[in-house]
PDB file of N, CA and C in Angstrom:
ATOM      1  N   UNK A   1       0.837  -1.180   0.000  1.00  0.00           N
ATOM      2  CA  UNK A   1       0.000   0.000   0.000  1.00  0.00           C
ATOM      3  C   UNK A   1       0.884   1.247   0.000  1.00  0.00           C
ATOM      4  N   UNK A   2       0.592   1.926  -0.948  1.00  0.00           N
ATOM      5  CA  UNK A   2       1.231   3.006  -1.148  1.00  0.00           C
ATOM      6  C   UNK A   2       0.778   4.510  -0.290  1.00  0.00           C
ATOM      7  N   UNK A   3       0.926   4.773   0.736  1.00  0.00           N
ATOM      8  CA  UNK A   3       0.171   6.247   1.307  1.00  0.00           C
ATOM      9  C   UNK A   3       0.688   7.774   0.791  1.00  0.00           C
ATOM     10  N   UNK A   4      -0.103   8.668   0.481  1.00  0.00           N
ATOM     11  CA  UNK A   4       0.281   9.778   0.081  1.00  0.00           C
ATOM     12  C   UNK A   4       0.659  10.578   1.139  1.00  0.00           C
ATOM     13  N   UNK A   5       1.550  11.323   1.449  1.00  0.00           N
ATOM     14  CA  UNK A   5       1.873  12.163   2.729  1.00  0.00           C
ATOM     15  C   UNK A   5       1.911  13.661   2.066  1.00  0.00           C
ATOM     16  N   UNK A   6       1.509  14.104   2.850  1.00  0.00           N
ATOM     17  CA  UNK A   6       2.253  15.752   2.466  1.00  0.00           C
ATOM     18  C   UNK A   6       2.571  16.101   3.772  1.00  0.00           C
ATOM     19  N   UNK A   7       3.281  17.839   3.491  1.00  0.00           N
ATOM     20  CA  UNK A   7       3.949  18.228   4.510  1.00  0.00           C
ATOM     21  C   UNK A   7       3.507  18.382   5.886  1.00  0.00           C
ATOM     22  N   UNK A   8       1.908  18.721   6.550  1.00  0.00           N
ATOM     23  CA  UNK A   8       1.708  18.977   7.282  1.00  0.00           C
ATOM     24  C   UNK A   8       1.476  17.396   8.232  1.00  0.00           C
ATOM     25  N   UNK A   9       1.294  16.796   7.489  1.00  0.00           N
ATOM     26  CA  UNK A   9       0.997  15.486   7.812  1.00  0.00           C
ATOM     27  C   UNK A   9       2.895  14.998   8.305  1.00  0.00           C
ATOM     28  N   UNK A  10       3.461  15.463   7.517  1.00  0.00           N
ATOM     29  CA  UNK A  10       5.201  14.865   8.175  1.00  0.00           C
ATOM     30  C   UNK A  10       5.302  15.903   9.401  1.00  0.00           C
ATOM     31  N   UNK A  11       4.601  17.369   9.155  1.00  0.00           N
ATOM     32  CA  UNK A  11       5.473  17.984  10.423  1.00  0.00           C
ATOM     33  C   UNK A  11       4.585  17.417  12.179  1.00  0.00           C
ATOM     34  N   UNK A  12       3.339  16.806  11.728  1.00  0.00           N
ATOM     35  CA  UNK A  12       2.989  16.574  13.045  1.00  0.00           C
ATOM     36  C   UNK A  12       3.035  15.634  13.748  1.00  0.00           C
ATOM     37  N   UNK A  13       4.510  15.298  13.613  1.00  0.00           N
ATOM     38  CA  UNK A  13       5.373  14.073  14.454  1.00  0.00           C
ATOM     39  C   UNK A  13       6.437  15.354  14.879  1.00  0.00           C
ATOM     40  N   UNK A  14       6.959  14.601  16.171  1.00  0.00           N
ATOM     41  CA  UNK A  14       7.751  15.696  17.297  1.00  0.00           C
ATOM     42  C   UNK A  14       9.278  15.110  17.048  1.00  0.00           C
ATOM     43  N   UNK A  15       8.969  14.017  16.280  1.00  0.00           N
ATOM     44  CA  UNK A  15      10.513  13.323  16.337  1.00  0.00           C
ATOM     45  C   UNK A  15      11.283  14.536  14.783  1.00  0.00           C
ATOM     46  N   UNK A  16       9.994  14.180  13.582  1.00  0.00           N
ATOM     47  CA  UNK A  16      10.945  14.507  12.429  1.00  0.00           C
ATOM     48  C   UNK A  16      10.713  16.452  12.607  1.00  0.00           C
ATOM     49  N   UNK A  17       9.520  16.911  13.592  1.00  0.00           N
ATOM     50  CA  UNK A  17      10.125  18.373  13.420  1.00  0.00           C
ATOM     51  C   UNK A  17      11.543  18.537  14.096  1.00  0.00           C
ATOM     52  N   UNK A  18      11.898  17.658  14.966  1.00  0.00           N
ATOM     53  CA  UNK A  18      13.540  17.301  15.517  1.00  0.00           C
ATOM     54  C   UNK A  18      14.171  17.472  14.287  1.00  0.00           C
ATOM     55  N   UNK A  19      13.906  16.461  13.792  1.00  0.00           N
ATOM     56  CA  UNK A  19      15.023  16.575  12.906  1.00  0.00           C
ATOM     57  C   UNK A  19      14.928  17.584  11.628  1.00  0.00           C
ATOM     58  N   UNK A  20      13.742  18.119  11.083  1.00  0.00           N
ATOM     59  CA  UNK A  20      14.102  19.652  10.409  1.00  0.00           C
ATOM     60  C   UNK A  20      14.404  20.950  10.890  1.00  0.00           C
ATOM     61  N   UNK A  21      14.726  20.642  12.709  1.00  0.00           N
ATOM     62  CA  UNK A  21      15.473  21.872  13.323  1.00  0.00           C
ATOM     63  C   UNK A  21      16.991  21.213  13.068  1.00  0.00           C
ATOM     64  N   UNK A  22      17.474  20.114  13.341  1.00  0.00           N
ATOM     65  CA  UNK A  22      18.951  19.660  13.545  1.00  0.00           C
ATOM     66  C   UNK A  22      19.372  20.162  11.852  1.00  0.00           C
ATOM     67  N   UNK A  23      18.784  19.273  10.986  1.00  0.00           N
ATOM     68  CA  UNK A  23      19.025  20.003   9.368  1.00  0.00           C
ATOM     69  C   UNK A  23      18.909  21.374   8.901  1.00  0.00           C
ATOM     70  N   UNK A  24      18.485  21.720   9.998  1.00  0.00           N
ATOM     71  CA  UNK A  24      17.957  23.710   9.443  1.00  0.00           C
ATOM     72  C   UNK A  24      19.527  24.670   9.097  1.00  0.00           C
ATOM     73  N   UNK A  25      20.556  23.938  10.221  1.00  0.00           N
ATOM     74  CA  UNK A  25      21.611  24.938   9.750  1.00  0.00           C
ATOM     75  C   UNK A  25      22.936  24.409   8.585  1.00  0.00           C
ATOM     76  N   UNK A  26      22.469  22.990   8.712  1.00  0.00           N
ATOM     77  CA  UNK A  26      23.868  22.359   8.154  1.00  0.00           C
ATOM     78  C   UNK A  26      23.324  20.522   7.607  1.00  0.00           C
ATOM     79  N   UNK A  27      23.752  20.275   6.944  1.00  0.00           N
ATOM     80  CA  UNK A  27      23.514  18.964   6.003  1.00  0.00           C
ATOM     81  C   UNK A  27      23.730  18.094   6.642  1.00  0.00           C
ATOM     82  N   UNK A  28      23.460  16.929   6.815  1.00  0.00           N
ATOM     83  CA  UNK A  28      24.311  15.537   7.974  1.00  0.00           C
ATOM     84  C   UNK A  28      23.587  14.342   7.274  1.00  0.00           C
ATOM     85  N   UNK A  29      24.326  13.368   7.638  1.00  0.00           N
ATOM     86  CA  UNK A  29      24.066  12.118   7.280  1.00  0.00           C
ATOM     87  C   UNK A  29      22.987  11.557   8.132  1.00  0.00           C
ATOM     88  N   UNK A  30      22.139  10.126   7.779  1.00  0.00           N
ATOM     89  CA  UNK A  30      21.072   9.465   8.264  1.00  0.00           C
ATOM     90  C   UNK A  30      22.253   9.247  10.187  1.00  0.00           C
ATOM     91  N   UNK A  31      23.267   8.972   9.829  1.00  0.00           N
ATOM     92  CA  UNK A  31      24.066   8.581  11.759  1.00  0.00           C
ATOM     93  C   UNK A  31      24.098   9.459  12.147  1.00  0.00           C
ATOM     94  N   UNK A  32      24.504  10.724  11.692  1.00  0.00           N
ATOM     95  CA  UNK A  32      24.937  12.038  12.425  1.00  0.00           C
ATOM     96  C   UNK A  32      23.337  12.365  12.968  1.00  0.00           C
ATOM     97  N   UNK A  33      22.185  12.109  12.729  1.00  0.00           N
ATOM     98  CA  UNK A  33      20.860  13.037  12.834  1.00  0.00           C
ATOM     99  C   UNK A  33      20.243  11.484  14.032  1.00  0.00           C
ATOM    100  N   UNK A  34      20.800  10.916  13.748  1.00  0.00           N
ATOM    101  CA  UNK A  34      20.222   9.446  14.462  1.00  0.00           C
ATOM    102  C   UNK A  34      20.762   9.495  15.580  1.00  0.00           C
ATOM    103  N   UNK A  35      21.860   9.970  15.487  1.00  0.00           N
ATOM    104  CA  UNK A  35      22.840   9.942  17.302  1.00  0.00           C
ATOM    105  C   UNK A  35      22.267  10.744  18.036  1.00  0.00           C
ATOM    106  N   UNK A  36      21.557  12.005  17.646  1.00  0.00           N
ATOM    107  CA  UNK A  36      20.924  12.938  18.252  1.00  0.00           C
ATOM    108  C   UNK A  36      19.300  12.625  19.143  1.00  0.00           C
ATOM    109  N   UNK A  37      18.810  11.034  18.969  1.00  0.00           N
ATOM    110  CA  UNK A  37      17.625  10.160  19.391  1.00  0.00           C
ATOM    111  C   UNK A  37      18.189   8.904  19.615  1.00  0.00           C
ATOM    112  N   UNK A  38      17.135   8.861  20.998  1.00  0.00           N
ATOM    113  CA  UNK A  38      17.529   7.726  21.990  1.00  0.00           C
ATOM    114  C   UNK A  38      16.601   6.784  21.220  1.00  0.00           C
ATOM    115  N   UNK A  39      15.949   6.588  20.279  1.00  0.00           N
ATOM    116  CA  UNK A  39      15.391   5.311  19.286  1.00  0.00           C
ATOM    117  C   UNK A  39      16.609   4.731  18.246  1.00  0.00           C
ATOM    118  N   UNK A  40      15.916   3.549  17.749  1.00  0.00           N
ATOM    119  CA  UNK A  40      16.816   2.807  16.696  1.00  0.00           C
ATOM    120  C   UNK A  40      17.074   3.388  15.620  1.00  0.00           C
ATOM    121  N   UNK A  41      17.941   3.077  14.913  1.00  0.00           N
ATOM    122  CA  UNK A  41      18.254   3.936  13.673  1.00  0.00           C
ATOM    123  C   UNK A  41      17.480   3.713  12.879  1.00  0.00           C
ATOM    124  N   UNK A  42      17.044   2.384  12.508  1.00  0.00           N
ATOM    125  CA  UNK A  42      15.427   1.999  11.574  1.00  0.00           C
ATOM    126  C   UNK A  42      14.269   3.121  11.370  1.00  0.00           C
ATOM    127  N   UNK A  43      14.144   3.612  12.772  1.00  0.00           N
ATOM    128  CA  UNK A  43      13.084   3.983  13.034  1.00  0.00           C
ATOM    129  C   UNK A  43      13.419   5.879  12.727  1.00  0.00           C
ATOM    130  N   UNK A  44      14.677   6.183  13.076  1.00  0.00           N
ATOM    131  CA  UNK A  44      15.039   7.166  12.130  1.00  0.00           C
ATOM    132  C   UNK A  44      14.875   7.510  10.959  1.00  0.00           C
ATOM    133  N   UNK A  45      15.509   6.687  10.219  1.00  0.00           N
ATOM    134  CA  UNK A  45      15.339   6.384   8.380  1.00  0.00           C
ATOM    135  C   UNK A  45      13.859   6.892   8.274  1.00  0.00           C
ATOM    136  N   UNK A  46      13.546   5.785   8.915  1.00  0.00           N
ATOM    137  CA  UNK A  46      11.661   6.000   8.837  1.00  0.00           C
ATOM    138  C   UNK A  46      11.241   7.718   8.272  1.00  0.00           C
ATOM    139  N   UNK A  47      11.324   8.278   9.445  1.00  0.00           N
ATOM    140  CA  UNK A  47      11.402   9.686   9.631  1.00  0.00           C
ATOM    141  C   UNK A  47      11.913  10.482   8.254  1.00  0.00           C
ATOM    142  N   UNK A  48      12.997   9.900   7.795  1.00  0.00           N
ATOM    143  CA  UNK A  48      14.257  10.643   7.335  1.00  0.00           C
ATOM    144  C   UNK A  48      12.962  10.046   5.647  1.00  0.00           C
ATOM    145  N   UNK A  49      12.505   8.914   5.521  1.00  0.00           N
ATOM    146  CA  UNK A  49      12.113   8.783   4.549  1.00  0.00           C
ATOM    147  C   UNK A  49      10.951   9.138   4.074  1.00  0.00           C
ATOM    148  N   UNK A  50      10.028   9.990   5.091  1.00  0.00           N
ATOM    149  CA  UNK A  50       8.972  10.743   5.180  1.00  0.00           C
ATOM    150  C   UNK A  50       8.871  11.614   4.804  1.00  0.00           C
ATOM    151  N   UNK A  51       9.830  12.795   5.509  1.00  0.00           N
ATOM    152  CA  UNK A  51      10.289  13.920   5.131  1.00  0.00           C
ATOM    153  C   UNK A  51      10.919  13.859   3.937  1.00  0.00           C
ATOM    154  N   UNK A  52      11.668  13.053   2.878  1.00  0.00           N
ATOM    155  CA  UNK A  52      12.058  13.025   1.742  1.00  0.00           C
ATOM    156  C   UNK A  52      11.380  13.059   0.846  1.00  0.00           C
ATOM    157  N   UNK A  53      10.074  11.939   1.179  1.00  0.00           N
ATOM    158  CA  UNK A  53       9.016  11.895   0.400  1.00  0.00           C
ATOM    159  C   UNK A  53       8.038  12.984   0.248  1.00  0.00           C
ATOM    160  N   UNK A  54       7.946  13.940   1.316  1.00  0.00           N
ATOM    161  CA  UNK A  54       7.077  15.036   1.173  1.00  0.00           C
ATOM    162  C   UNK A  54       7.890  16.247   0.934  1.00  0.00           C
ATOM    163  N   UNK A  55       9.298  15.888   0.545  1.00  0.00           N
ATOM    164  CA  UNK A  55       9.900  17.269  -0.114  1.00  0.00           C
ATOM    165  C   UNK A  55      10.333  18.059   0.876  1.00  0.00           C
ATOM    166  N   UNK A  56      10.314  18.136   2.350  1.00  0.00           N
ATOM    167  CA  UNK A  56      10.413  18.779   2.921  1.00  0.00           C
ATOM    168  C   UNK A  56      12.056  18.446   3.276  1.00  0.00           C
ATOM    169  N   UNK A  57      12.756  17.571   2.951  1.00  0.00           N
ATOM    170  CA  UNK A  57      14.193  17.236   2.802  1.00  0.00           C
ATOM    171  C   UNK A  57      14.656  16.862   1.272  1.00  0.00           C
ATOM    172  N   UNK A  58      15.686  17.215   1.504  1.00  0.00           N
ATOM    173  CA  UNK A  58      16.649  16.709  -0.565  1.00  0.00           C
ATOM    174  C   UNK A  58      17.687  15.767   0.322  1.00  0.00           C
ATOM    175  N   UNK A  59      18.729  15.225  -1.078  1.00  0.00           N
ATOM    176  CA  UNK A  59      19.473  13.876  -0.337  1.00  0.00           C
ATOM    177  C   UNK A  59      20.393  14.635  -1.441  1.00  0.00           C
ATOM    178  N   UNK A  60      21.688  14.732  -0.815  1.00  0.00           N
ATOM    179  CA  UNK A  60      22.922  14.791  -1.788  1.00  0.00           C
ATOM    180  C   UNK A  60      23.769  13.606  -1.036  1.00  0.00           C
ATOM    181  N   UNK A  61      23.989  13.210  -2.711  1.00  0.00           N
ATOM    182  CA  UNK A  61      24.989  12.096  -2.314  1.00  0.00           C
ATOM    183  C   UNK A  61      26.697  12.207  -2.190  1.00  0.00           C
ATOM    184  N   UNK A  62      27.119  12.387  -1.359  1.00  0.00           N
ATOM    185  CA  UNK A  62      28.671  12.719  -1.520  1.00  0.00           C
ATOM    186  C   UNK A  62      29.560  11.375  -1.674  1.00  0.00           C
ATOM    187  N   UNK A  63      30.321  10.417  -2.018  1.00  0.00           N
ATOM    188  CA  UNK A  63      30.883   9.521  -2.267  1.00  0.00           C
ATOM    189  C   UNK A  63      30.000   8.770  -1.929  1.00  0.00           C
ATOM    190  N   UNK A  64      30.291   7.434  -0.599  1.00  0.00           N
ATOM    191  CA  UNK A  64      29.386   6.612  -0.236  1.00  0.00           C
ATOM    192  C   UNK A  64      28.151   7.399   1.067  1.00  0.00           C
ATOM    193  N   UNK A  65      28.413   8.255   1.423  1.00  0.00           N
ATOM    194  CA  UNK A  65      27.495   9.155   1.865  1.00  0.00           C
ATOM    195  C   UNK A  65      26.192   9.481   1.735  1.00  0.00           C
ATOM    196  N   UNK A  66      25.232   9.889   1.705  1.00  0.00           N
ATOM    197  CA  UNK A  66      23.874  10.321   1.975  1.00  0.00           C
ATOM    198  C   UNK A  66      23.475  11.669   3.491  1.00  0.00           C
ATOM    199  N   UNK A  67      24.104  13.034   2.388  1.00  0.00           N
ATOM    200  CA  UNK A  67      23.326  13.833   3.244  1.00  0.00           C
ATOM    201  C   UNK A  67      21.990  14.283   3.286  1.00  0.00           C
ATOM    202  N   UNK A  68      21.457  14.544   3.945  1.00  0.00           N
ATOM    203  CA  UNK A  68      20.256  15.367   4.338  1.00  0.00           C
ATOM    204  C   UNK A  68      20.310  16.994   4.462  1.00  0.00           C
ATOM    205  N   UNK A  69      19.422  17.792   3.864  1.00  0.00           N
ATOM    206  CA  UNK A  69      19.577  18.927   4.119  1.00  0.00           C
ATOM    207  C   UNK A  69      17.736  19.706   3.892  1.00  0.00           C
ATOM    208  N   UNK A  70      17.625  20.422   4.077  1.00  0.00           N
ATOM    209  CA  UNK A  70      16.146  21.273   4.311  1.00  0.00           C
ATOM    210  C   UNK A  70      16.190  21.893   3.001  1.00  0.00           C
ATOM    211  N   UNK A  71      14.983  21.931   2.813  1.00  0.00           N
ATOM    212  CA  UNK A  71      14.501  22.137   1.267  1.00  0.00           C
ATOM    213  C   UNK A  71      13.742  23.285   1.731  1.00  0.00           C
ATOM    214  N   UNK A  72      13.998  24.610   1.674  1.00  0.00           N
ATOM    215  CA  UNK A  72      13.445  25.517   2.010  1.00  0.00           C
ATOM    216  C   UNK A  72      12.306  25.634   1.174  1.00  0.00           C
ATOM    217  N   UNK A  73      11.825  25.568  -0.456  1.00  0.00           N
ATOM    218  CA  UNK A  73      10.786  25.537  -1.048  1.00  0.00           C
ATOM    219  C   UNK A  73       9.893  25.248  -0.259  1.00  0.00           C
ATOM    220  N   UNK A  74       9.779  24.010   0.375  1.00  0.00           N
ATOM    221  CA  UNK A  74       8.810  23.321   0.988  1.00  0.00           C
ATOM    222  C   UNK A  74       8.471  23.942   2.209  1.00  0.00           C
ATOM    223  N   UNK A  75       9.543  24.328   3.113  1.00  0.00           N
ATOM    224  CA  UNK A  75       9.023  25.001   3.725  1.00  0.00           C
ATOM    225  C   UNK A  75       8.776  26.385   3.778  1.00  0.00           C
ATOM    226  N   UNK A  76       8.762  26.790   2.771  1.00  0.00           N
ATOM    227  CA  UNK A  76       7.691  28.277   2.514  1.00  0.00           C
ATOM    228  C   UNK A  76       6.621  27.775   2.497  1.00  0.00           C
ATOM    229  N   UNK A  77       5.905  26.721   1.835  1.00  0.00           N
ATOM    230  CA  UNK A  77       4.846  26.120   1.365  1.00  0.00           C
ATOM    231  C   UNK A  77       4.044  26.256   3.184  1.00  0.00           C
ATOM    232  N   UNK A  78       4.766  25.623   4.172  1.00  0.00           N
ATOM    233  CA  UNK A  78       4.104  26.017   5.170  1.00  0.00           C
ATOM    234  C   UNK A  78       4.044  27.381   6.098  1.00  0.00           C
ATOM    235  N   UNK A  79       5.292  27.944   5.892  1.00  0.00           N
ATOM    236  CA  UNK A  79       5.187  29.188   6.257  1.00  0.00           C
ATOM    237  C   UNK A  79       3.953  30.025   5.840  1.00  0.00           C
ATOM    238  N   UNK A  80       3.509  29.913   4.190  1.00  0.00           N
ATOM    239  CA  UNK A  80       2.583  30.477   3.585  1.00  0.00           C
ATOM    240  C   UNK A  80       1.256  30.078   4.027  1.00  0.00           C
ATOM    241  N   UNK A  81       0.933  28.883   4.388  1.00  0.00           N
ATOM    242  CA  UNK A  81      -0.113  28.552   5.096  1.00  0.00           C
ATOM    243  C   UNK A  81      -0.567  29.243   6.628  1.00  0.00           C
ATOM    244  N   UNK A  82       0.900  29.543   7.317  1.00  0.00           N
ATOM    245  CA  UNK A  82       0.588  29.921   9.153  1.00  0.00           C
ATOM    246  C   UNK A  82       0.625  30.713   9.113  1.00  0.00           C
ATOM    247  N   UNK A  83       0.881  32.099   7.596  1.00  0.00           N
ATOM    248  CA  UNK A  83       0.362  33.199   7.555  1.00  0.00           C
ATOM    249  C   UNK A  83       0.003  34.512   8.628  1.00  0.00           C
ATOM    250  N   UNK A  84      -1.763  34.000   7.625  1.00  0.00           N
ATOM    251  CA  UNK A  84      -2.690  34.563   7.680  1.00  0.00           C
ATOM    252  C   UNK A  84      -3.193  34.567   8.953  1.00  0.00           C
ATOM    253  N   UNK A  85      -2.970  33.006   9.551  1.00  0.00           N
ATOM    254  CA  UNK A  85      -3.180  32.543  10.869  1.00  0.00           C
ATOM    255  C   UNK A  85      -2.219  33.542  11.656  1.00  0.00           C
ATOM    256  N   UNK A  86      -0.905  34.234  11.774  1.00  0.00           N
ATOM    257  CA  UNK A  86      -0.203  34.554  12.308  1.00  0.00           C
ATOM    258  C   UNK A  86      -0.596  36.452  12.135  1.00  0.00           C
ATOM    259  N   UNK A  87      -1.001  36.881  11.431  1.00  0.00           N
ATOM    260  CA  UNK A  87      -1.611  38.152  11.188  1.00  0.00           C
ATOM    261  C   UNK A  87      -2.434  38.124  12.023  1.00  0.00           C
ATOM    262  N   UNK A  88      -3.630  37.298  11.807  1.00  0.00           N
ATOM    263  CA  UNK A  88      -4.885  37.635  13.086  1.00  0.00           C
ATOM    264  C   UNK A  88      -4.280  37.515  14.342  1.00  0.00           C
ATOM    265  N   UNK A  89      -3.815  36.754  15.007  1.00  0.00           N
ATOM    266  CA  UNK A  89      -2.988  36.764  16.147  1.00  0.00           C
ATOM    267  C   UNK A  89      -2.172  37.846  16.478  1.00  0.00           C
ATOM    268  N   UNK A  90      -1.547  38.529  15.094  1.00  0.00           N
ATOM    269  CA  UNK A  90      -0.765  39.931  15.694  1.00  0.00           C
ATOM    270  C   UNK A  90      -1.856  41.109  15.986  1.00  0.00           C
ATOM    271  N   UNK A  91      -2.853  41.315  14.768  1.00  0.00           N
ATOM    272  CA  UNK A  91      -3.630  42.040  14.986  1.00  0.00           C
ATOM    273  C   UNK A  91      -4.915  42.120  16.115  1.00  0.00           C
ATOM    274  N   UNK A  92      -4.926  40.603  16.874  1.00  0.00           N
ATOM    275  CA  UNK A  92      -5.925  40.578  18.147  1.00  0.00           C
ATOM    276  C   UNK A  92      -5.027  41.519  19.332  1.00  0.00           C
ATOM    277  N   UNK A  93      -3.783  40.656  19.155  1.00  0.00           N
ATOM    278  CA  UNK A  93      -2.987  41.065  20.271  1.00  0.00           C
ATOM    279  C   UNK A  93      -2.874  42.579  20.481  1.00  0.00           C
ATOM    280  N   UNK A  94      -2.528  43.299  19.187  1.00  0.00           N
ATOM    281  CA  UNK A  94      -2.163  44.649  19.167  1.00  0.00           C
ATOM    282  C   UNK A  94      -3.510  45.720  19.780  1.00  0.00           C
ATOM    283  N   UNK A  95      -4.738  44.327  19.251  1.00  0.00           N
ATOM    284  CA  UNK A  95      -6.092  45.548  19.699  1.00  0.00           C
ATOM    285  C   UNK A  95      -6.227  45.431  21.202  1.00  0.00           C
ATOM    286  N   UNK A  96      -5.870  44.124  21.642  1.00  0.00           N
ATOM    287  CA  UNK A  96      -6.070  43.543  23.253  1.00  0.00           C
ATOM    288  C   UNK A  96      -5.155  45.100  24.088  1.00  0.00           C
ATOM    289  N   UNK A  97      -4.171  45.409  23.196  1.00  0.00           N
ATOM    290  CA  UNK A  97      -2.945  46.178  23.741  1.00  0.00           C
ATOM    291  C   UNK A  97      -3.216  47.292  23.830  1.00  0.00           C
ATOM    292  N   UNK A  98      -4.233  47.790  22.595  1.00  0.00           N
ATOM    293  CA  UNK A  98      -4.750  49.390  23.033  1.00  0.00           C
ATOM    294  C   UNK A  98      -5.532  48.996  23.790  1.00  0.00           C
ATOM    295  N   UNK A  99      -6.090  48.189  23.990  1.00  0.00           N
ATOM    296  CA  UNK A  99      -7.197  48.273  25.378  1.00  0.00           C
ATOM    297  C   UNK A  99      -6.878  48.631  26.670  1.00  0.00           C
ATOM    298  N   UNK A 100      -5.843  47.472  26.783  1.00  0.00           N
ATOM    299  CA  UNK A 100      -5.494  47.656  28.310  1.00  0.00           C
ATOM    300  C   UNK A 100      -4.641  48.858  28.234  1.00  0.00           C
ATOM    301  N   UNK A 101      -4.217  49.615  27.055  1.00  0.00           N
ATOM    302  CA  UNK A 101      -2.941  50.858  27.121  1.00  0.00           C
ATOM    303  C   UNK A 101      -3.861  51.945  27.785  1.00  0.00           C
ATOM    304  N   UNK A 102      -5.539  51.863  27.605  1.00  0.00           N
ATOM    305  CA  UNK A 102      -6.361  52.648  27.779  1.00  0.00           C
ATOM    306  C   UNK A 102      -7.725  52.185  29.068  1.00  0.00           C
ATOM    307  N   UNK A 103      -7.209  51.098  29.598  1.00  0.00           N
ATOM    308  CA  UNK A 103      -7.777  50.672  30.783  1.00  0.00           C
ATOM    309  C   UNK A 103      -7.544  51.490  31.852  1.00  0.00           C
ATOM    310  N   UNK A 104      -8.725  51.809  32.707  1.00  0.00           N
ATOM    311  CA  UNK A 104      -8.599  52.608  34.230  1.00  0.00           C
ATOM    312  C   UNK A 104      -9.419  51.782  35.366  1.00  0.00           C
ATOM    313  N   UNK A 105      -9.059  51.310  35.943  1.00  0.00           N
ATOM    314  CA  UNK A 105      -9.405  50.319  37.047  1.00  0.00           C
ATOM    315  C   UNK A 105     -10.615  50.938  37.427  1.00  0.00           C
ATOM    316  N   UNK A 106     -11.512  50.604  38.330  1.00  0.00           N
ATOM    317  CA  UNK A 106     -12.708  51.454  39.210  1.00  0.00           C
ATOM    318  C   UNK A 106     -11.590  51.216  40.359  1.00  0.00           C
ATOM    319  N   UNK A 107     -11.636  52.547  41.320  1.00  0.00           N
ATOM    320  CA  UNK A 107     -11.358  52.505  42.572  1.00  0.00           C
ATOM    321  C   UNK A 107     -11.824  52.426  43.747  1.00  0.00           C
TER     322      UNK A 107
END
């Protein structure tokens, strides 16, 4: 059985958003990102082959190697989604803020 994943569906596991913070600054191999979790390395890959599949990681191969690195495309794709969501939240907050800037207690 073949399952379709996309991105939001890979980021809401706590293990692989782990691992697209560890990849966020620098490329590493499936051991280097695996040493960083107290699980099996199997169960890494797993992860590592999720996120590949939904684009949200690329694979460069350096000799016998396999790095990992963050595919920023993809994640604009969600940035662009938490938006709009992230506007209303600035703009509640900012109105919550003239409120209380203009709150006077009863005494």
């Amino acid at each position: 059985m073949n399952l379709r994943r996309d991105v939001f569906q890979a980021i809401a596991d706590p293990t692989r958003r782990a691992i697209l913070l560890l990849v966020a600054s620098q490329a590493m191999t499936a051991g280097a990102i695996a040493a960083n979790f107290d699980t099996a390395r199997p169960t890494v890959s797993k992860h590592l082959q999720i996120l590949t599949e939904c684009e949200l990681l690329k694979q460069d191969q350096n000799g016998r190697e396999i790095f990992y690195h963050l595919n920023p495309k993809k994640m604009k794709e969600i940035a662009d989604y938490i938006e709009p969501f992230r506007e209303m939240w600035d703009d509640r907050f900012n109105k919550l803020e003239d409120i209380m800037k203009n709150y006077k207690p009863n005494k």
